[in-house]
Protein backbone atom coordinates (compact mmCIF):
# COMPACT_ATOMS: atom_id res chain seq x y z
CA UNK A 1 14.49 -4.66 15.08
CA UNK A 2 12.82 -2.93 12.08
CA UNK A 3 9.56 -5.22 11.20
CA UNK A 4 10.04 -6.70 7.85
CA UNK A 5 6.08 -5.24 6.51
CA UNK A 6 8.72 -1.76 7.04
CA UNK A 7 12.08 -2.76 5.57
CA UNK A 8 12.21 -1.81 1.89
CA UNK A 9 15.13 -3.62 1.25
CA UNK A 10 13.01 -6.97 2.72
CA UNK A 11 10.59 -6.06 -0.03
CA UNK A 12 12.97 -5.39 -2.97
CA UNK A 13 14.66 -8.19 -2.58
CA UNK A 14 11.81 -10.55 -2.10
CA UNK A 15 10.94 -8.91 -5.77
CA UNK A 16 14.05 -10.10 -6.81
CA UNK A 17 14.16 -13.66 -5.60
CA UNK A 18 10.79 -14.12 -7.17
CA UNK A 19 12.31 -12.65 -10.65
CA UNK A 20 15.30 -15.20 -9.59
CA UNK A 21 13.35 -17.90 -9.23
CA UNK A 22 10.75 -17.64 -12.29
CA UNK A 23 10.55 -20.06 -14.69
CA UNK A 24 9.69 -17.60 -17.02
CA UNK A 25 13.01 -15.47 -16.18
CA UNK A 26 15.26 -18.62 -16.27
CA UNK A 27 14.44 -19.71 -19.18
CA UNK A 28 14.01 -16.38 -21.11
CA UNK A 29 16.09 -16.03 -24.84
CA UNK A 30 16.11 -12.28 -25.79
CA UNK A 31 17.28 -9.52 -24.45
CA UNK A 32 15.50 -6.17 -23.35
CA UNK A 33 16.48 -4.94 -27.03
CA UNK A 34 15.04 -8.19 -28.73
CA UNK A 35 11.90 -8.31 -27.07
CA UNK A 36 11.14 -5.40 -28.18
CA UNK A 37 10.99 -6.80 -31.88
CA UNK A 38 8.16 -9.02 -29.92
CA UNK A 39 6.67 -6.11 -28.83
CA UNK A 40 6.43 -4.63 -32.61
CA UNK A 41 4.76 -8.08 -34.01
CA UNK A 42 2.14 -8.18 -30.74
CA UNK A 43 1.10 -4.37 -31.73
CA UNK A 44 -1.67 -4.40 -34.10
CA UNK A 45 -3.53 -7.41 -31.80
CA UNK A 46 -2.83 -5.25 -28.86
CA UNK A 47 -4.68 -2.84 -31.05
CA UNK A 48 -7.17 -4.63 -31.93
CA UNK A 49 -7.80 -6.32 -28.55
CA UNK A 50 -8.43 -2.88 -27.22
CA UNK A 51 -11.26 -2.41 -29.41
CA UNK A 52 -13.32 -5.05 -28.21
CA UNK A 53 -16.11 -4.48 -25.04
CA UNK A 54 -13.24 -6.31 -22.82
CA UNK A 55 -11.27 -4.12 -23.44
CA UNK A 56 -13.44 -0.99 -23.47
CA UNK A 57 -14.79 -2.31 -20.07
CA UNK A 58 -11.38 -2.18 -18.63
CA UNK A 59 -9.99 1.29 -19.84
CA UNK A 60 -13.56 2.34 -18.42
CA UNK A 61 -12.34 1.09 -14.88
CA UNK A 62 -9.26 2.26 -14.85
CA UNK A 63 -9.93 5.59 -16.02
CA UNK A 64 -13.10 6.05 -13.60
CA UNK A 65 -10.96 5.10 -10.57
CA UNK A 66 -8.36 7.62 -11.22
CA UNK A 67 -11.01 10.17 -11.53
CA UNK A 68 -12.48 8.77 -8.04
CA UNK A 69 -9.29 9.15 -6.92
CA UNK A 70 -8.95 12.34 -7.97
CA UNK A 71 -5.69 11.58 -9.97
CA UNK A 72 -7.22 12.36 -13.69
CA UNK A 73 -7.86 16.34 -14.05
CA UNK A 74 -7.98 18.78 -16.76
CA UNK A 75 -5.01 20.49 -16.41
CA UNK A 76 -3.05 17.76 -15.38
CA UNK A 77 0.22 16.60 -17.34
CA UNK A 78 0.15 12.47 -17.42
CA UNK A 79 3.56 10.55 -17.88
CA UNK A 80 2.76 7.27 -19.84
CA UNK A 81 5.31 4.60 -19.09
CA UNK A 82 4.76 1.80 -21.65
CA UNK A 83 2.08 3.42 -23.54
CA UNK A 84 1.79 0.91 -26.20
CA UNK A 85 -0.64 1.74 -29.09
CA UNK A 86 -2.18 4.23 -26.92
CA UNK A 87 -5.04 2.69 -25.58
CA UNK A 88 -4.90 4.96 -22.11
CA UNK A 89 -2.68 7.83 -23.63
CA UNK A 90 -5.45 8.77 -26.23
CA UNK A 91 -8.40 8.51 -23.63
CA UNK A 92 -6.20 10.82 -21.01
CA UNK A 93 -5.54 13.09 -23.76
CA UNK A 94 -8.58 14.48 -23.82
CA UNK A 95 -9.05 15.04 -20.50
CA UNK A 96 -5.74 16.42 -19.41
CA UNK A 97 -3.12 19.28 -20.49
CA UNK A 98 -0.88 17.13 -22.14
CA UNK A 99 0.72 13.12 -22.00
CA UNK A 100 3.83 12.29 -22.31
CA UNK A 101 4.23 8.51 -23.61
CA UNK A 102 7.13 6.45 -23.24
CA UNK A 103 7.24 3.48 -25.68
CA UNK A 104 10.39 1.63 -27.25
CA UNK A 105 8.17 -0.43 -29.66
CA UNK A 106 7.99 1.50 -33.32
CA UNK A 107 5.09 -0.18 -34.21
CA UNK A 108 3.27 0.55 -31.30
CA UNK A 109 4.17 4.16 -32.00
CA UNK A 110 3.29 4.20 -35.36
CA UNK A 111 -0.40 2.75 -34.19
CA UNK A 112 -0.30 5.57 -31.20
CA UNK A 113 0.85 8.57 -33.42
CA UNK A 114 -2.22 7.50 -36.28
CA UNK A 115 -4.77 7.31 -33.22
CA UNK A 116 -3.56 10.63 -31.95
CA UNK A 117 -3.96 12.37 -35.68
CA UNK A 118 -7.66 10.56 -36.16
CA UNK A 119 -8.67 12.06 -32.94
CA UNK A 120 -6.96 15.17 -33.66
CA UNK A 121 -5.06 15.14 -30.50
CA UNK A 122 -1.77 17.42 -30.24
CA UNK A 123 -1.15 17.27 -26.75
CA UNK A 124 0.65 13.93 -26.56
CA UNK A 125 4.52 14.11 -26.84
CA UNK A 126 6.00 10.33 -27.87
CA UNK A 127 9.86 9.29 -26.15
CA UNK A 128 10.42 6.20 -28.06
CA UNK A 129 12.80 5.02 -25.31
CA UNK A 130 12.65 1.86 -22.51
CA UNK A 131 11.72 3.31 -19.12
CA UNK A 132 14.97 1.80 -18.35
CA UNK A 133 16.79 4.20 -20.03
CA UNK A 134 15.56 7.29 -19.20
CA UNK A 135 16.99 9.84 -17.28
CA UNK A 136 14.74 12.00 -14.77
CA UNK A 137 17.61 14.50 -14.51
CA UNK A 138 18.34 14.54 -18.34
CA UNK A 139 15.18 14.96 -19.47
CA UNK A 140 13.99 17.42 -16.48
CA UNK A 141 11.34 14.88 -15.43
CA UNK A 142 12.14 15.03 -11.88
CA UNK A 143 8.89 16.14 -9.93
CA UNK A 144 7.28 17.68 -13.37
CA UNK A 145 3.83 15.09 -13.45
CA UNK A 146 0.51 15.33 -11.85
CA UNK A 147 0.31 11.72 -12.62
CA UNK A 148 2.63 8.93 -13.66
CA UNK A 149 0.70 6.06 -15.19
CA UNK A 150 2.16 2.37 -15.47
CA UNK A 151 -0.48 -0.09 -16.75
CA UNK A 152 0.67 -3.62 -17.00
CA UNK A 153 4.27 -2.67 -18.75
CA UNK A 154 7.70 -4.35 -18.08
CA UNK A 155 8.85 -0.75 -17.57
CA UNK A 156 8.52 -1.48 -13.60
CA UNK A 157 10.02 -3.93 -12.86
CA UNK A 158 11.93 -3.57 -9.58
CA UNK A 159 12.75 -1.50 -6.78
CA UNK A 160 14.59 0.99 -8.85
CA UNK A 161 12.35 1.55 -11.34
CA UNK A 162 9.50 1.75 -9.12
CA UNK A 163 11.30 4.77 -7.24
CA UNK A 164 12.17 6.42 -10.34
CA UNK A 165 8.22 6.41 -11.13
CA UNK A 166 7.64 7.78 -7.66
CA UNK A 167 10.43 10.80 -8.59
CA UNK A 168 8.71 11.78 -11.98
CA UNK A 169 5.61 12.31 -9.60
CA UNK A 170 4.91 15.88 -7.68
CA UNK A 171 1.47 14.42 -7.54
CA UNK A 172 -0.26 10.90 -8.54
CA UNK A 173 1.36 7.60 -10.06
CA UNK A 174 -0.93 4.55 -10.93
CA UNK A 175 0.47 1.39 -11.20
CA UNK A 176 -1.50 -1.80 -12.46
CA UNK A 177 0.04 -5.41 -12.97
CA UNK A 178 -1.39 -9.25 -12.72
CA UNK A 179 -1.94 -10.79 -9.35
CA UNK A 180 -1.50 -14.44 -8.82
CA UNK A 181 -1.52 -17.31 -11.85
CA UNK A 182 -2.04 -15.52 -15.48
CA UNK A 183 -1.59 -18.14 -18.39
CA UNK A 184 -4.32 -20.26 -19.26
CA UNK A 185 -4.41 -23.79 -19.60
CA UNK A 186 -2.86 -24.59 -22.49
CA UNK A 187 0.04 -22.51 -21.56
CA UNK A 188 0.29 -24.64 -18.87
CA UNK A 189 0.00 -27.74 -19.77
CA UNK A 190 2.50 -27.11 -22.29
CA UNK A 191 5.18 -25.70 -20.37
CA UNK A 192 4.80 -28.48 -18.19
CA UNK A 193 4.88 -31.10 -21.09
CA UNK A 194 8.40 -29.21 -22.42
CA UNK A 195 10.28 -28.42 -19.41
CA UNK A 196 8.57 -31.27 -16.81
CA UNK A 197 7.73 -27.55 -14.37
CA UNK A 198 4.65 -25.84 -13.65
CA UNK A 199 4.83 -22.06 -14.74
CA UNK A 200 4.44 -20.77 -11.84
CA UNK A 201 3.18 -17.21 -11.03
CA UNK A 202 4.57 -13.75 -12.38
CA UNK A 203 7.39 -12.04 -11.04
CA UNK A 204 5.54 -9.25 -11.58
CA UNK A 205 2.90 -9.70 -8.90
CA UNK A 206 1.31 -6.25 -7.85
CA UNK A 207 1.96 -7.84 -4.33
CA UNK A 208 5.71 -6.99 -4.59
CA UNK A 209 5.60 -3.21 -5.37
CA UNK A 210 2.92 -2.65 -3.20
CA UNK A 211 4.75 -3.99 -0.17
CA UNK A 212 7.81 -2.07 -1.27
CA UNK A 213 5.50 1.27 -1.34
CA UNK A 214 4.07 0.01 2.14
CA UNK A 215 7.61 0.17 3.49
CA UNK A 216 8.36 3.38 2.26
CA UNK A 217 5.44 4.85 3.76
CA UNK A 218 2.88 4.92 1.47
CA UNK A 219 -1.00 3.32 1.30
CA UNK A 220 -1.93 3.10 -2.44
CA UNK A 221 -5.65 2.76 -2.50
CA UNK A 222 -5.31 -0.96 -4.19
CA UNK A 223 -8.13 -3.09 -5.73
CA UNK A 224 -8.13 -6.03 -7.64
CA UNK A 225 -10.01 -6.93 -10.70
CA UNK A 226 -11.01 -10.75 -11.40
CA UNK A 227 -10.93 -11.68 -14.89
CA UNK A 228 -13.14 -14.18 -16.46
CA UNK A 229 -13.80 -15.10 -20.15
CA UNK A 230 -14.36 -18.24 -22.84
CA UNK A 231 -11.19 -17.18 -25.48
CA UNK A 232 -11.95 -18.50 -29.12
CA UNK A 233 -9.68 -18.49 -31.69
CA UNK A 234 -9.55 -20.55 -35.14
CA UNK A 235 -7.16 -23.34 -34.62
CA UNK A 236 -4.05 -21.59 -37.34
CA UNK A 237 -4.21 -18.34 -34.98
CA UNK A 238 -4.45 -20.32 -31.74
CA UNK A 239 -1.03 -22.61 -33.17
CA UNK A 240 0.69 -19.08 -34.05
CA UNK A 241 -0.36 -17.56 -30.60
CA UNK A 242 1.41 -20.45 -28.61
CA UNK A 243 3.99 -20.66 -30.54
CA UNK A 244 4.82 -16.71 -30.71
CA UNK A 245 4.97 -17.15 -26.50
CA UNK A 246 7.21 -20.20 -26.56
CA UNK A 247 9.68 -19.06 -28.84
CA UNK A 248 10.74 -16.88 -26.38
CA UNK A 249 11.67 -19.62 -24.35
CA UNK A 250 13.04 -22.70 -26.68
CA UNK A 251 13.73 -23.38 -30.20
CA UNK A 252 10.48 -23.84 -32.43
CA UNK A 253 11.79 -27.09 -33.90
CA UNK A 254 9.88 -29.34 -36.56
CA UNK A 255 8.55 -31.43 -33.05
CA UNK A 256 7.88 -28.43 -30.84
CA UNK A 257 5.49 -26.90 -33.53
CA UNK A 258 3.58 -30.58 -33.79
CA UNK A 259 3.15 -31.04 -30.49
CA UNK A 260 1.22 -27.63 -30.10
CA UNK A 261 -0.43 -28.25 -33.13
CA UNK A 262 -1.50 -31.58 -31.84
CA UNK A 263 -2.82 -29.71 -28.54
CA UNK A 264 -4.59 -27.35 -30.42
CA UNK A 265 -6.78 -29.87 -33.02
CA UNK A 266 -6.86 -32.40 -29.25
CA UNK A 267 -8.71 -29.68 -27.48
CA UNK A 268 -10.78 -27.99 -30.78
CA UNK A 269 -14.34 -28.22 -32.13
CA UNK A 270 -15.01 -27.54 -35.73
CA UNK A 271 -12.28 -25.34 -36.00
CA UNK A 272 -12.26 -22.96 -33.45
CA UNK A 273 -9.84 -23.61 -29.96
CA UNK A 274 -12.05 -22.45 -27.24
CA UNK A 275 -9.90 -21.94 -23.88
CA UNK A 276 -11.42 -20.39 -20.06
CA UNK A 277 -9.17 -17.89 -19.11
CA UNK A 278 -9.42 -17.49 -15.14
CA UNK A 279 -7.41 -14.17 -13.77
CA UNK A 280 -6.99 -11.20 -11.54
CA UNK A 281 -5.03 -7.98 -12.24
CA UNK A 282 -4.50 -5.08 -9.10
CA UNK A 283 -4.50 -1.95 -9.89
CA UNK A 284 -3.28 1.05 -7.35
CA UNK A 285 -3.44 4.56 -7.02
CA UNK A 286 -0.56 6.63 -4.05
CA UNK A 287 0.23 10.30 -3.93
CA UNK A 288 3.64 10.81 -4.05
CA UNK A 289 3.28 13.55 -1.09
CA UNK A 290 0.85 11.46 1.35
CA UNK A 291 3.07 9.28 3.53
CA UNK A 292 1.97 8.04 6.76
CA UNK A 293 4.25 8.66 9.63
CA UNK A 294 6.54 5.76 9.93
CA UNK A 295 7.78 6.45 13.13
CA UNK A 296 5.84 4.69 16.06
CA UNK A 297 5.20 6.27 19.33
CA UNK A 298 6.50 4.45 22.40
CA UNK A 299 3.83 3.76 24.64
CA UNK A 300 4.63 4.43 28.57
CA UNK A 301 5.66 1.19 30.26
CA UNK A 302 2.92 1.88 32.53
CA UNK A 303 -0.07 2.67 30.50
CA UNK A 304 -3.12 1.09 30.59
């Protein structure tokens, strides 16, 4: 009987049950199309957030272990899934031949195509299409990228999405996502207050695709990064920030809105909600063309 660590379809579908089972997922409102009209209002903080030393610390990380790994060359040509504003796409672009960057949101184009003409970039090609919806035969994407980069987008999401990363590859993909609990407390708290549930962890644990790449052969070079900061925000942006996550989830309603407000100004000082964000994010790096052998010798019955 096939071990289960080598059974993709054990591994897909425990990706699915977990999707199944999320309260997040369950209780979701908007469609693919209509979150990404969330994904246009989030842009300019996305923006912005990448500006600040977080944020530079972490592109630094990323980008120096896919140079370690040898999967960040001049020459190379980089397929972006979920490139947002461009916070990796304009760094790779001046290393490599040329990035193509795959982003739905207009907004975050907009952002990504004003980067690319302040840093007088031409190599980077936008598709303003969901990974979803592309088509590696269509588009003559099959096999054409020394790396395929994913970082922390809903693009890959299952089993088949994963694969059709893998497929765009003839050399590297990268593939980063959160590991474990990633809301903060007030997120929390509140959720539990409104549907009487904990939160629960992401469906999108990097522990799902990397088991499905473990059955098919591969050994992505995986490590995880622990995330730990004091997040301060004056109390108006804090109440808009909560709010903007639960309306994805419930009606915003004259009571909804007070109770978060009443959360925020509970757990302020002089203004400013302060809230300790605890997390960890994985982040992995497979060539496409480096399988171990799955196939396992027999050992003679009578070998010692």
């Amino acid at each position: 009987m096939q071990s289960s660590t080598t059974n993709t379809d054990f591994w897909i579908n425990l990706w699915e049950e977990a999707k199944h089972k999320s309260p997040m997922r369950k209780r979701r409102r908007h469609t693919e199309e209509e979150m990404i009209e969330t994904w246009n209002r989030r842009a300019k903080g996305f923006a912005r957030r990448a500006k600040d030393i977080k944020g530079q610390k972490r592109r630094q990380k990323v980008l120096e272990f896919l140079e370690q790994e040898g999967a960040l060359q001049k020459g190379f040509k980089v397929l972006d899934i979920g490139a947002g504003p461009g916070n990796f796409a304009i760094p790779m672009a001046h290393i490599v031949e040329q990035v193509t960057a795959i982003e739905p949101a207009s907004e975050m184009v907009k952002i990504l195509q004003e980067r690319a003409a302040e840093h007088k970039l031409d190599n980077i090609k936008i598709i303003m299409r969901t990974w979803q919806d592309i088509d590696l035969s269509e588009e003559g994407f099959v096999g054409q990228f020394d790396l395929v980069f994913a970082s922390m987008t809903p693009g890959i999401q299952d089993g088949e999405t994963l694969k059709k990363m893998i497929n765009a590859s003839r050399g590297y993909c990268y593939l980063s996502s959160f590991s474990g609990r990633r809301w903060g407390k007030a997120y929390r708290e509140l959720w539990q207050l409104f549907f009487n549930e904990d939160l629960g962890v992401s469906p999108v644990d990097i522990f799902y695709p990397f088991g499905v790449l473990y059955s098919m052969g591969y050994r992505p070079n995986l490590r995880f990064i622990n995330h730990h900061w004091v997040h301060e925000q004056p109390v108006e942006e804090a109440v808009d920030s909560i709010i903007s996550f639960f309306e994805n989830y419930m009606d915003i309603t004259a009571d909804v809105r007070k109770t978060i407000e009443d959360y925020i100004a509970k757990h302020s000082d002089k203004g400013i909600f302060r809230q300790e964000i605890n997390s960890c994010s994985g982040m992995m790096v497979w060539q496409v063309n480096n399988h171990h052998n799955q196939e396992v010798e027999q050992c003679p019955r009578n070998a010692q």
